[in-house]
C-alpha atoms as a PDB file:
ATOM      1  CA  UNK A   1      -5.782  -1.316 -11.355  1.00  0.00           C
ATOM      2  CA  UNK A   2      -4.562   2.037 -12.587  1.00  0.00           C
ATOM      3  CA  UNK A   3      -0.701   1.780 -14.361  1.00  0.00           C
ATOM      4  CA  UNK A   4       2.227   2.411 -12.179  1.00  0.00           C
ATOM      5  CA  UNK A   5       2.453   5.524 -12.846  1.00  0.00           C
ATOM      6  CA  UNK A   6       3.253   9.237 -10.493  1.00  0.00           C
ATOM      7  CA  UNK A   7       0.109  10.512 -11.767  1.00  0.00           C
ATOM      8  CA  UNK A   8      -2.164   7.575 -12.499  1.00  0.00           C
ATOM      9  CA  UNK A   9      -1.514   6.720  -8.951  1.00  0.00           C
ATOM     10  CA  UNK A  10      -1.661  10.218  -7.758  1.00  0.00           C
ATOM     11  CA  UNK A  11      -5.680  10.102  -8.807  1.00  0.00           C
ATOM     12  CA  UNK A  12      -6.152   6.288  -7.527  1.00  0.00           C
ATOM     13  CA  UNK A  13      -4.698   7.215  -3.932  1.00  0.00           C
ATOM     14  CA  UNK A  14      -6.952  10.517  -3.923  1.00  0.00           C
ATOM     15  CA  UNK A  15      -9.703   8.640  -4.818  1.00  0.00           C
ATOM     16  CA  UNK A  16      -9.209   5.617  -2.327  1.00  0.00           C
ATOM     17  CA  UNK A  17      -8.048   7.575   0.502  1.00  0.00           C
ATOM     18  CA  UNK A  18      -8.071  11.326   0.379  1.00  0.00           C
ATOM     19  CA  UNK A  19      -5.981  11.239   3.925  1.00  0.00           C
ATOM     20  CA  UNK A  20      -3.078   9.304   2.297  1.00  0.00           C
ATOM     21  CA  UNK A  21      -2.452  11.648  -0.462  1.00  0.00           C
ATOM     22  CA  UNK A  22      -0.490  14.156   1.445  1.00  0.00           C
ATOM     23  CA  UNK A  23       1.343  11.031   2.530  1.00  0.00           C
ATOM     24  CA  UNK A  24       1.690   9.903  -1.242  1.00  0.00           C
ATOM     25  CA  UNK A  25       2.920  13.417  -1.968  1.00  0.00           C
ATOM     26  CA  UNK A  26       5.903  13.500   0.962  1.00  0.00           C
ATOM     27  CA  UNK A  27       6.912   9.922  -0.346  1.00  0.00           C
ATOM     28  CA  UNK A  28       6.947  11.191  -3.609  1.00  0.00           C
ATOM     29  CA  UNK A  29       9.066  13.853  -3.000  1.00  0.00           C
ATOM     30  CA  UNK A  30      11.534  11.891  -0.847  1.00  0.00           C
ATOM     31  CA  UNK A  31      11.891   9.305  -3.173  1.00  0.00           C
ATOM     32  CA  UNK A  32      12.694  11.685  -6.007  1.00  0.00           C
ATOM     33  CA  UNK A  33      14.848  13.915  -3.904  1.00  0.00           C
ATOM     34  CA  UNK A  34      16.925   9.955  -3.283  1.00  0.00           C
ATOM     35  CA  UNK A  35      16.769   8.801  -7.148  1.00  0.00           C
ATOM     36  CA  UNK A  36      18.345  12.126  -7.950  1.00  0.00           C
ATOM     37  CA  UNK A  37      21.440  12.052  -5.400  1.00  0.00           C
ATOM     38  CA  UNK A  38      21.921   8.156  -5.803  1.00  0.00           C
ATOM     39  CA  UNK A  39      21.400   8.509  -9.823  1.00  0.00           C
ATOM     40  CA  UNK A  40      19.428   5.652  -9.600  1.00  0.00           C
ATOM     41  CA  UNK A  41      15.573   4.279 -10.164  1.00  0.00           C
ATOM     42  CA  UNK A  42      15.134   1.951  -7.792  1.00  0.00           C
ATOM     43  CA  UNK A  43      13.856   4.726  -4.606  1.00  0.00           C
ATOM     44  CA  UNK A  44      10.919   5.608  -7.671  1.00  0.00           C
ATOM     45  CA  UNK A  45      10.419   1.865  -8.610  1.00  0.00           C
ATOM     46  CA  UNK A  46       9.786   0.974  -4.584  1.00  0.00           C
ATOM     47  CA  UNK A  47       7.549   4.304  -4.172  1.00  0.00           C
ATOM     48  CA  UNK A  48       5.597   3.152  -7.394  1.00  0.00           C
ATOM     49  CA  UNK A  49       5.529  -0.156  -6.303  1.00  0.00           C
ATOM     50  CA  UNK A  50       4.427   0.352  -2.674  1.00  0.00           C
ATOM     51  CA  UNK A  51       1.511   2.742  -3.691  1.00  0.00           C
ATOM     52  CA  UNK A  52       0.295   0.447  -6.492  1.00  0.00           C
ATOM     53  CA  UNK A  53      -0.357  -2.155  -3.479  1.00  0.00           C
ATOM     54  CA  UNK A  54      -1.591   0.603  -1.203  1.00  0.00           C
ATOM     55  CA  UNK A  55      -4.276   1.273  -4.149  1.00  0.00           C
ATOM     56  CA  UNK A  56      -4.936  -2.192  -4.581  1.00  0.00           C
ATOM     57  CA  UNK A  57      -5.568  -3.098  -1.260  1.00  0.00           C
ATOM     58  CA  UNK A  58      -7.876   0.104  -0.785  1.00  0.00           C
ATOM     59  CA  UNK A  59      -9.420  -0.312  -4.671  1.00  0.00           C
ATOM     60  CA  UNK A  60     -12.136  -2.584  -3.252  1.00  0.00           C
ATOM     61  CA  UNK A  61     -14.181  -1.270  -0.539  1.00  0.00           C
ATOM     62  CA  UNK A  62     -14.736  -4.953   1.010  1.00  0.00           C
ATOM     63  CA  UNK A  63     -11.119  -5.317   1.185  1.00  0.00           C
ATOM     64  CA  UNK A  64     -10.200  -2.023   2.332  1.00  0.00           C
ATOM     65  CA  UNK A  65     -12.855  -3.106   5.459  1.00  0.00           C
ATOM     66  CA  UNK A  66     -11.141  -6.394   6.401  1.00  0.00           C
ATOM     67  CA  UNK A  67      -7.781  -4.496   6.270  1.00  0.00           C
ATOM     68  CA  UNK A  68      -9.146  -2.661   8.628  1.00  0.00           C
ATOM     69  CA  UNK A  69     -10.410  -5.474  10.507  1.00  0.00           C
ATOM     70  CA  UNK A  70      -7.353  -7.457  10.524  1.00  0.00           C
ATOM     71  CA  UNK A  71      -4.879  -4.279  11.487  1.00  0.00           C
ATOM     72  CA  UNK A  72      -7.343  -3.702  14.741  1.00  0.00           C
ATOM     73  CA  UNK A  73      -7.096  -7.671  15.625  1.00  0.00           C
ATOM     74  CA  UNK A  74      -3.054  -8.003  15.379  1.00  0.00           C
ATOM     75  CA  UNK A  75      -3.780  -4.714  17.667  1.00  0.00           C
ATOM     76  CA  UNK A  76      -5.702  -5.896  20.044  1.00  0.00           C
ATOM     77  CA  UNK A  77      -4.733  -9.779  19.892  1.00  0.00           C
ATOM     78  CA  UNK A  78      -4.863 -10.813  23.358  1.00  0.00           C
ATOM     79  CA  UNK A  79      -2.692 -14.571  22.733  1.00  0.00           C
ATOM     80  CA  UNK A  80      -0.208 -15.438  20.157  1.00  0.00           C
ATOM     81  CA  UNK A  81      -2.807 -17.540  18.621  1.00  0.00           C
ATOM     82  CA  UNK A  82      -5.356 -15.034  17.876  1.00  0.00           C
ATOM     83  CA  UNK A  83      -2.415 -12.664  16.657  1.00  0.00           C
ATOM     84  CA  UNK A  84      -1.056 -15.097  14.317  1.00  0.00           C
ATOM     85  CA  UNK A  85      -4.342 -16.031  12.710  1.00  0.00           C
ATOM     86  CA  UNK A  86      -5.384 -12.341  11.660  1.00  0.00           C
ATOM     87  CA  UNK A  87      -1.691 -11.891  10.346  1.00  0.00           C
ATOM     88  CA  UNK A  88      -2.016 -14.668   8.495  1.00  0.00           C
ATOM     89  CA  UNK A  89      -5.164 -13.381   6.930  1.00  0.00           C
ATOM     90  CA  UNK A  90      -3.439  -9.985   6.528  1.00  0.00           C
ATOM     91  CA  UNK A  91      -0.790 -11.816   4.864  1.00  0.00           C
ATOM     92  CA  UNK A  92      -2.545 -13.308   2.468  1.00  0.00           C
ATOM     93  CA  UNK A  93      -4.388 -10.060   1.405  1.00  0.00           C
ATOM     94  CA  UNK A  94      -1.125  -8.327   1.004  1.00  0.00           C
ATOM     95  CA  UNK A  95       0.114 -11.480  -1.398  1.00  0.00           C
ATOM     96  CA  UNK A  96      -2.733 -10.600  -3.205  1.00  0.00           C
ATOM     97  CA  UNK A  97      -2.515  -6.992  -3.573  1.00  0.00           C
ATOM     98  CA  UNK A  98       1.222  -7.488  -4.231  1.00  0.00           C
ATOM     99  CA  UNK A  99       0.346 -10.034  -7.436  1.00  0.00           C
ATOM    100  CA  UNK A 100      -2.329  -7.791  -9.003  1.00  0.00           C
ATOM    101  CA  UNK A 101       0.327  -5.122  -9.070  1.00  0.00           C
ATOM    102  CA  UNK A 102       3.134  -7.205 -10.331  1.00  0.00           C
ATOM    103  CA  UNK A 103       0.671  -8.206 -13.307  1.00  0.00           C
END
């Protein structure tokens, strides 16, 4: 897991995802733009935080697939039953993700 960091993460979401980094880049932007005119950290701690779990869920390319998976069955859950099962799953992965960022 790369530090929390602009530019370690930068090269981790480029790597993972090439697609998300002009996302990562408009988030960064925004987030900085908010710091600055709030004169506070917590807009850059959130951004940091939410792409460190972003990379982490995408770092693996097994668990990147079942993300996939999962986000397609909430999608095309036909009963509550079936929807609640694959967000449980997806849940759990984000727990995950969320912990191996936290440290």
């Amino acid at each position: 897991m790369p530090p929390l960091t602009e530019a370690a993460l930068r090269v981790a979401v480029a790597t993972v995802d090439l697609t998300a980094a002009v996302r990562f880049e408009q988030e960064f932007h925004s987030a900085w733009q908010e710091a600055v005119q709030t004169d506070c950290t917590v807009p850059m701690h959130t951004f940091l935080h939410r792409w460190g779990v972003f990379v982490a869920l995408r770092r693996y390319p097994s668990r990147a697939a079942r993300l996939d998976e999962l986000e397609r069955a909430v999608g095309q859950a036909t009963d509550r039953e079936e929807a609640r099962a694959s967000s449980s799953e997806l849940a759990a992965l984000l727990r995950e993700a969320a912990s191996e960022v936290s440290g």
